[in-house]
C-alpha atoms as a PDB file:
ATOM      1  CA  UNK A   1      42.198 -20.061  -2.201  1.00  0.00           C
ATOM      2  CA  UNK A   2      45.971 -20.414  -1.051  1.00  0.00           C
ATOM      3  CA  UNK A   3      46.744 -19.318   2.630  1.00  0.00           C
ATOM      4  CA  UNK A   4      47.498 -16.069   1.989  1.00  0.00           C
ATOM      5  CA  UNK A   5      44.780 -14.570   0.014  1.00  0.00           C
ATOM      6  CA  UNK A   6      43.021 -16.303   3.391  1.00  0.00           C
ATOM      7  CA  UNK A   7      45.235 -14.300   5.725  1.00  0.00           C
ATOM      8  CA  UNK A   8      44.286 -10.680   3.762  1.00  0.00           C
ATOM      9  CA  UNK A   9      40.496 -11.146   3.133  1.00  0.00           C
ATOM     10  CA  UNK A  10      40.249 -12.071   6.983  1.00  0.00           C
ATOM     11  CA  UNK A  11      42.480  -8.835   7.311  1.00  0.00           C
ATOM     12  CA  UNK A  12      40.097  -7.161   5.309  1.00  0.00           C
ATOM     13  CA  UNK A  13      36.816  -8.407   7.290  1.00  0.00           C
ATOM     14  CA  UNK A  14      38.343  -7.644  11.092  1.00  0.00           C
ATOM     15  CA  UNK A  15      38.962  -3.483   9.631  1.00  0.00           C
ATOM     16  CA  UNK A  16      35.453  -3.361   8.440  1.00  0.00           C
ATOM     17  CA  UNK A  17      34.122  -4.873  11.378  1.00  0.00           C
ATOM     18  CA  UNK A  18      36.385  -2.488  13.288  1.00  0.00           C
ATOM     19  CA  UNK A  19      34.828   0.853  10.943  1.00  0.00           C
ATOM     20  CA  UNK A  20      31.448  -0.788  11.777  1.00  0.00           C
ATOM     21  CA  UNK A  21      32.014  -0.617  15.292  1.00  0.00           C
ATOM     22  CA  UNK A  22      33.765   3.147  15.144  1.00  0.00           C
ATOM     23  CA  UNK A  23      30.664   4.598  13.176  1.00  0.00           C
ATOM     24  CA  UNK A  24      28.039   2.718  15.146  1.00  0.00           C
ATOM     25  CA  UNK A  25      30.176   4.220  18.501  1.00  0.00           C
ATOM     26  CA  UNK A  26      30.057   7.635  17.217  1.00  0.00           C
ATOM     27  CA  UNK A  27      26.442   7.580  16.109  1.00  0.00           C
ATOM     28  CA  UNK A  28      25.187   5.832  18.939  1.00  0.00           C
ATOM     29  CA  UNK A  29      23.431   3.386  16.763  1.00  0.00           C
ATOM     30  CA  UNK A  30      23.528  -0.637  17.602  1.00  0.00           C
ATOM     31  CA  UNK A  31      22.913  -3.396  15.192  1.00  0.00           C
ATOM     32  CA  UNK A  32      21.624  -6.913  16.306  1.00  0.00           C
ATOM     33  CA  UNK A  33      20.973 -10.331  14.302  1.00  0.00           C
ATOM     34  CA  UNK A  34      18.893 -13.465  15.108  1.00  0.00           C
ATOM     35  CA  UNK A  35      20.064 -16.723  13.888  1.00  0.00           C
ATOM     36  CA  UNK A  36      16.047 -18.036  13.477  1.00  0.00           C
ATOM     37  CA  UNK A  37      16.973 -21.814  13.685  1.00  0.00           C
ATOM     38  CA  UNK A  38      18.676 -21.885  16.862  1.00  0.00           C
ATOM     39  CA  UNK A  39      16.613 -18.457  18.038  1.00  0.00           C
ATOM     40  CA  UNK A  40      20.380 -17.197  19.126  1.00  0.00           C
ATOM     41  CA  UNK A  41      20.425 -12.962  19.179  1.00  0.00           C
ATOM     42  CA  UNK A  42      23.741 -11.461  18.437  1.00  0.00           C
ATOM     43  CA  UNK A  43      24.100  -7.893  19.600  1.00  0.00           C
ATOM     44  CA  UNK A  44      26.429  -5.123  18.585  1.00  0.00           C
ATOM     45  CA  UNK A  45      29.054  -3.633  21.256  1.00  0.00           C
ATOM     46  CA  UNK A  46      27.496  -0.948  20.858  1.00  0.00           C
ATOM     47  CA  UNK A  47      23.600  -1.996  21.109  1.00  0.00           C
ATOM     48  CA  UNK A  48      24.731  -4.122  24.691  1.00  0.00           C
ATOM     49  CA  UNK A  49      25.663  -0.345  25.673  1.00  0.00           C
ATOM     50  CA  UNK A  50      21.956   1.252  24.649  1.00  0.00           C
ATOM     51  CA  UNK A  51      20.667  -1.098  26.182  1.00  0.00           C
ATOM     52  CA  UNK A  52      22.921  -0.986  29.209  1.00  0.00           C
ATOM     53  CA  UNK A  53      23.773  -3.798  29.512  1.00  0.00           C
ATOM     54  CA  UNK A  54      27.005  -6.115  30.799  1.00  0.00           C
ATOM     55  CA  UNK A  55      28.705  -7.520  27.713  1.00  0.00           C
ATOM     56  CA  UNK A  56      28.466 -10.919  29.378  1.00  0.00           C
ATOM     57  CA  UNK A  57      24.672 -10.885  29.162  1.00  0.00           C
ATOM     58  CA  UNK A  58      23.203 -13.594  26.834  1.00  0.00           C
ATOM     59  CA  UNK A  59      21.051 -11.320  24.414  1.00  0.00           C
ATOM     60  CA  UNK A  60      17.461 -11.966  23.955  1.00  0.00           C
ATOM     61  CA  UNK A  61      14.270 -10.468  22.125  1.00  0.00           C
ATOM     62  CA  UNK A  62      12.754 -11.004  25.586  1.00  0.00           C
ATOM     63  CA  UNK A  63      15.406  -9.339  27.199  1.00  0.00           C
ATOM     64  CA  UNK A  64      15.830  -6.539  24.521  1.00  0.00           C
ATOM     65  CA  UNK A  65      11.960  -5.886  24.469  1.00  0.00           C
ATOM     66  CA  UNK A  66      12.611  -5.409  28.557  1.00  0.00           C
ATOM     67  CA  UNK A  67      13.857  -2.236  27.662  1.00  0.00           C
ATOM     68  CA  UNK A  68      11.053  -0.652  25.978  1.00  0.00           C
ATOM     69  CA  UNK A  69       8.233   1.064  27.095  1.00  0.00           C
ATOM     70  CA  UNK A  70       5.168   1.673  24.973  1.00  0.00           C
ATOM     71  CA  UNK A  71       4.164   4.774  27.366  1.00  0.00           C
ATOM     72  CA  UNK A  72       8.004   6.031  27.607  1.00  0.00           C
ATOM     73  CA  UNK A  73       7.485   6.908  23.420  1.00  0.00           C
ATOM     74  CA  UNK A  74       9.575   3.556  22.567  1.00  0.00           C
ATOM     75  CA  UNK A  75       8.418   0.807  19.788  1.00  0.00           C
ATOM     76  CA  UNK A  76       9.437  -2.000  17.971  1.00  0.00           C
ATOM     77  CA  UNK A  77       8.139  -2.660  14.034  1.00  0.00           C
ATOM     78  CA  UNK A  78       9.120  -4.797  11.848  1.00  0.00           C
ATOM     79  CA  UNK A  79       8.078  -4.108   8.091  1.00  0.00           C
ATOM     80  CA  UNK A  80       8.615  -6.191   4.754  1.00  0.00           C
ATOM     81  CA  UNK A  81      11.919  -6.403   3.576  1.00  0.00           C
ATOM     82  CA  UNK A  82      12.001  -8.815   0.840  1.00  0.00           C
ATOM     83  CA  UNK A  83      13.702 -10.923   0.230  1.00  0.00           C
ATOM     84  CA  UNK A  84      15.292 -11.395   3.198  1.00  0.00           C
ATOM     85  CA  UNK A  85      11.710 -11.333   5.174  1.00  0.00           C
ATOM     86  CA  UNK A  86      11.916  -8.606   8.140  1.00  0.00           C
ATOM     87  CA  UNK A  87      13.868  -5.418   9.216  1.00  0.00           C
ATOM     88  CA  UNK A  88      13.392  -4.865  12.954  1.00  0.00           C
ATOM     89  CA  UNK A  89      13.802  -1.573  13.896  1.00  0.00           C
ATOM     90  CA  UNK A  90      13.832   0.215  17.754  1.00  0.00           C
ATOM     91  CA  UNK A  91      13.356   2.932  18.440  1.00  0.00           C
ATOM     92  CA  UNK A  92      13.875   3.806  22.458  1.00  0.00           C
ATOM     93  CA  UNK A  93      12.894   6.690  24.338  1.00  0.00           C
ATOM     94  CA  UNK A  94      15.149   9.858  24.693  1.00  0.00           C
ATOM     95  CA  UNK A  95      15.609  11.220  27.924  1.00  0.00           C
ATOM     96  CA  UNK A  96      16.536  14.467  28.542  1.00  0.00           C
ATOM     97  CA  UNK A  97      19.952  14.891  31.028  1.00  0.00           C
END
């Protein structure tokens, strides 16, 4: 792979990212990942403002789970999804303005 063809496929990565980040903004939806072997959490721009929280914050499950409240209608699952083992999914209580 010569240097350009380098240059455009990381051009190509940082718009996707940046569509990723525009739809995820407008539908108020935040994605997070979790590196298992080191147990590091990466989360969205978008899911540090859900949760509400500074974008210097070191995201954790711990931390994330803080969040949720069982009684408030919020839960966290985390069915089969082979072959790549789990899909979390949160959901997080609405509150009405």
């Amino acid at each position: 792979m010569d240097v350009t063809e380098k240059e455009h496929l990381t051009e190509e990565l940082r718009r996707r990212e940046a569509h990723l980040a525009e739809a995820q903004r407008l539908s108020h939806t935040g994605s997070f990942g979790w590196r298992v072997s080191t147990g590091e959490i990466f989360f969205s721009e978008e899911t540090f403002q859900i949760f509400q929280f500074d974008r210097t914050t070191k995201p954790t499950l711990e931390l994330a789970l803080q969040r949720v409240h069982p009684e408030d209608g919020g839960r966290l699952w985390a069915p089969d999804n082979p072959p790549r083992g789990a899909s979390f999914s949160l959901t997080l209580p609405s509150y009405a303005a």
